[in-house]
Protein backbone atom coordinates (compact mmCIF):
# COMPACT_ATOMS: atom_id res chain seq x y z
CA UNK A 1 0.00 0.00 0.00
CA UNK A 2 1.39 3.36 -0.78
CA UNK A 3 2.26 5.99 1.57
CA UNK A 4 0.42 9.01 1.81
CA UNK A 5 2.68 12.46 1.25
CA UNK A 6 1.19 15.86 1.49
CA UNK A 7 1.83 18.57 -0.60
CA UNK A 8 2.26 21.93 1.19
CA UNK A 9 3.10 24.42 -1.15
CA UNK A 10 5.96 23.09 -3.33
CA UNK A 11 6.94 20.88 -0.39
CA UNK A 12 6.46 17.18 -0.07
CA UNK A 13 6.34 15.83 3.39
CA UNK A 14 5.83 12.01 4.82
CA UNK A 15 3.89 12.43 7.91
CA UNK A 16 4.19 8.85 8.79
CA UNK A 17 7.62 8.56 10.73
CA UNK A 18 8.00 4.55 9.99
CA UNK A 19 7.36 5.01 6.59
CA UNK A 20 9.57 8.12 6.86
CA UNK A 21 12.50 5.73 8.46
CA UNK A 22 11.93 3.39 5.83
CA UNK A 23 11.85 5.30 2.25
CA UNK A 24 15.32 6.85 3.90
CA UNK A 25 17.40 4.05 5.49
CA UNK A 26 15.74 1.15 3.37
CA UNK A 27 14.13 1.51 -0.10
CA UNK A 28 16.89 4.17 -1.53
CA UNK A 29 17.69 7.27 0.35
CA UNK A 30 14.39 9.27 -0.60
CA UNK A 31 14.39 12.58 0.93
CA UNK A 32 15.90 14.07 4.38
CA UNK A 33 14.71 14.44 7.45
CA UNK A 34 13.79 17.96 9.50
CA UNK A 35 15.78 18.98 11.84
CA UNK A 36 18.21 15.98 11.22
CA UNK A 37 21.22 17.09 8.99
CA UNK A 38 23.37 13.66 8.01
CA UNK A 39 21.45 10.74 9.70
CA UNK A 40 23.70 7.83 10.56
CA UNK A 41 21.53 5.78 12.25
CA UNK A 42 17.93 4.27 11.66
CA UNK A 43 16.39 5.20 14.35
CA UNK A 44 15.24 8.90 13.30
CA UNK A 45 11.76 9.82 14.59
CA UNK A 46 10.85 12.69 12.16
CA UNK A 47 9.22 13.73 8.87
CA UNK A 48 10.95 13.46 5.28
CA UNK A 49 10.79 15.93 3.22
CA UNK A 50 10.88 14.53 -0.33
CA UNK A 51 11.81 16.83 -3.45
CA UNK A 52 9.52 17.46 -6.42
CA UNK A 53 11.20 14.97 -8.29
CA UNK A 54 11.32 12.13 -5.44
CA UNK A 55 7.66 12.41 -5.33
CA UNK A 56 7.12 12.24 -8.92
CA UNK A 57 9.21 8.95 -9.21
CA UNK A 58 7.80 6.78 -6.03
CA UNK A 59 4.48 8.04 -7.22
CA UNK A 60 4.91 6.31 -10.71
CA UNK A 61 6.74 3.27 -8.72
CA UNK A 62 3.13 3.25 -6.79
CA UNK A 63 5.28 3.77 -3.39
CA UNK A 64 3.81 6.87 -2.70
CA UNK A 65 0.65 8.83 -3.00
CA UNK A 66 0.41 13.01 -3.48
CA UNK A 67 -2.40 14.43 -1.42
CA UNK A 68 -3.11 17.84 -1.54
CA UNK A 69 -5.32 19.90 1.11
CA UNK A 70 -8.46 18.50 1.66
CA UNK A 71 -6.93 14.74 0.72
CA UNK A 72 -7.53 15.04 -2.97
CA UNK A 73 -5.03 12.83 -4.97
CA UNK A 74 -2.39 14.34 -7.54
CA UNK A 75 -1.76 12.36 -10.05
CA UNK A 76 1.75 11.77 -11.64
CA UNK A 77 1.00 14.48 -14.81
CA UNK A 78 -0.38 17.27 -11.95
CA UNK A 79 2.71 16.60 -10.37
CA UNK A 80 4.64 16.63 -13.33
CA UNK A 81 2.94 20.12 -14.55
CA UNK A 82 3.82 21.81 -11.13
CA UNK A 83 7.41 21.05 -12.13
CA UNK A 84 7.07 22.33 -15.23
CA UNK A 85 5.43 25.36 -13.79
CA UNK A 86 8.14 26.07 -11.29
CA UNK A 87 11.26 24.61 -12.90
CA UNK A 88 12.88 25.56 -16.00
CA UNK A 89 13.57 22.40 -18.26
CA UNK A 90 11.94 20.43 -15.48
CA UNK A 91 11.03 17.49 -17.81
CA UNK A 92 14.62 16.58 -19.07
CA UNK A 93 15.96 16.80 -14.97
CA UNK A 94 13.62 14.48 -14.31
CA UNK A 95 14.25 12.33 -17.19
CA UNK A 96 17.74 12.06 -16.09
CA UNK A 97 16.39 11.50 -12.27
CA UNK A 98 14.58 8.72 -13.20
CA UNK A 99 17.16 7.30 -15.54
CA UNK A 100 19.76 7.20 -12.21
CA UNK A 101 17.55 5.77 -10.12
CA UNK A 102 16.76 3.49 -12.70
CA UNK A 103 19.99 2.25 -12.75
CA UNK A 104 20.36 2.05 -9.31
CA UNK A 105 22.16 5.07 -8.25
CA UNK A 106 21.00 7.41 -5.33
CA UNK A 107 20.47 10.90 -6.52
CA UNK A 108 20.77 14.00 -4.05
CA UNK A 109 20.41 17.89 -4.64
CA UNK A 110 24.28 18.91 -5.96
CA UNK A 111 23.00 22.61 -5.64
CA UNK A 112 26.31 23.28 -3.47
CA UNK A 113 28.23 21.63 -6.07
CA UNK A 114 26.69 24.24 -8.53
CA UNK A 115 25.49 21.03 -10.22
CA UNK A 116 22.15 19.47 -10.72
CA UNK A 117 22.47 16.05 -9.32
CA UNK A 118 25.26 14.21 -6.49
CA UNK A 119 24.89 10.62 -7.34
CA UNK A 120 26.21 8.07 -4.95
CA UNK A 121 26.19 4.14 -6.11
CA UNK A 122 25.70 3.15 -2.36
CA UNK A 123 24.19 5.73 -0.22
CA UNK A 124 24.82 9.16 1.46
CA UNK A 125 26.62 8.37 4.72
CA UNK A 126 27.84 4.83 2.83
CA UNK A 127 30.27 6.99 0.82
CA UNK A 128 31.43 9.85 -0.39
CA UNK A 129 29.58 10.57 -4.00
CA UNK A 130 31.43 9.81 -6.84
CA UNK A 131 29.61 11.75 -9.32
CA UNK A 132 28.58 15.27 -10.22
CA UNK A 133 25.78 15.52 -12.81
CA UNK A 134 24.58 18.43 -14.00
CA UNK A 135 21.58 18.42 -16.61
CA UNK A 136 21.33 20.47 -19.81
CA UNK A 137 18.98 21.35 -22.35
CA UNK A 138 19.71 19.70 -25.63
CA UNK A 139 20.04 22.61 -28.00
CA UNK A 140 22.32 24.62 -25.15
CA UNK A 141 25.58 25.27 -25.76
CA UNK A 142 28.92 24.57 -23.54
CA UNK A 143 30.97 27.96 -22.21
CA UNK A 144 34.43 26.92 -22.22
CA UNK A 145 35.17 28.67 -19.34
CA UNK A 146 31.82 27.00 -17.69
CA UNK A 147 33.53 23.16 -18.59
CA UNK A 148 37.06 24.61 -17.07
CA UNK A 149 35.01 25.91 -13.83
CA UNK A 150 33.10 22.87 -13.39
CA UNK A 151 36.06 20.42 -14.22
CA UNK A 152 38.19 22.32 -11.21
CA UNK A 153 35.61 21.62 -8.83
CA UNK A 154 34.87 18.17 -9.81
CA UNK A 155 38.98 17.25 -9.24
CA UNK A 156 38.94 19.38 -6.21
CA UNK A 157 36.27 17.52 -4.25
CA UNK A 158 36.93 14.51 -5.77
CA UNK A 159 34.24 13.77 -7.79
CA UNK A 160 33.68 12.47 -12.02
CA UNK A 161 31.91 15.51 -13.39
CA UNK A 162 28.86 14.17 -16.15
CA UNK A 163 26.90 16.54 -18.16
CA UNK A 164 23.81 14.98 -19.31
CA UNK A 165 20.94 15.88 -21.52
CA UNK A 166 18.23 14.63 -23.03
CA UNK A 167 18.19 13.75 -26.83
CA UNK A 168 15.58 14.84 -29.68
CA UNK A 169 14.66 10.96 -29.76
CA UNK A 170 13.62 11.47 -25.84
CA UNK A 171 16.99 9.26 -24.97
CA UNK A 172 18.96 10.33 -21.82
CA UNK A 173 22.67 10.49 -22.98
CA UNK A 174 25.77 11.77 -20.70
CA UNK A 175 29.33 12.81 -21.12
CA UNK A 176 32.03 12.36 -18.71
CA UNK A 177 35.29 15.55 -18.59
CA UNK A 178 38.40 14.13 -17.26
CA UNK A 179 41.34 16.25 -16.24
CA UNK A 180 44.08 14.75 -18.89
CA UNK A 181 47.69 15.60 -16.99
């Protein structure tokens, strides 16, 4: 049965601490906790917050169910124009969101990377992410300058820095930059 999540303004919040506990610790690293930084232990009693894009994804898995006030059920193409609506090129992030976790991978806000996505292959608190991916529009073109930047920071915190974008044949393609010495 899925879990209920309420949408309070552009925030998505699991109510239901178990639940909470479990979507973190045990089905994937879904969404963080208030009030609790870098949990390390499964025992956390609070909400989860889970991001637009979280949401959108356990909804179409049928783990989780959108409710907004008055209990009314969002469907996955509501939630998907809210993105839209708030987000530019919302559709290709989470084309690439879904394409991680599809693989596997545990995907985290890189915001203070200045990157879209930190993707771990085991887990925040498991291991330092390995990967920086940032998400651009097809049709946009690369700033040299913007590669160089994002390149320094990758090798400085240790981390493979991956554009990716989404095709014109809706296919989710990446490239890696390596530092060549």
């Amino acid at each position: 049965m899925p879990v209920t999540a309420a949408l309070l303004g552009r925030r998505v919040v699991v109510f239901d601490r178990e639940r909470a506990r479990d979507l973190y610790f045990n089905e994937g690293f879904y969404g963080k906790f208030f009030a609790v930084s870098k949990p390390k232990l499964p025992n956390v009693e609070r909400e989860l917050e889970l991001s637009l894009l979280e949401a959108i994804y356990l909804a179409e898995k049928g783990v989780v169910e959108v409710v907004r006030e008055g209990g009314r059920r969002m469907g996955v193409e509501e939630l998907m124009k809210l993105g839209s609506e708030s987000y530019e090129n919302f559709g290709e992030v989470y084309a690439v969101y879904r394409d991680l976790r599809d693989r596997g991978l545990v995907v985290k806000s890189g915001m203070k990377f200045g990157a879209t996505f930190l993707v771990y292959r085991l887990g925040p608190g498991l291991e330092h992410a390995p990967f920086l991916v940032h998400v651009l529009p097809f049709d946009s073109k690369l700033d040299p300058i913007e590669i160089v930047r994002a390149g320094r920071l990758s090798h400085s915190v240790r981390k493979k820095f991956i554009i990716a974008f989404v095709d014109e044949n809706g296919k989710v393609c990446y490239l890696q930059f390596r530092w060549l010495m």
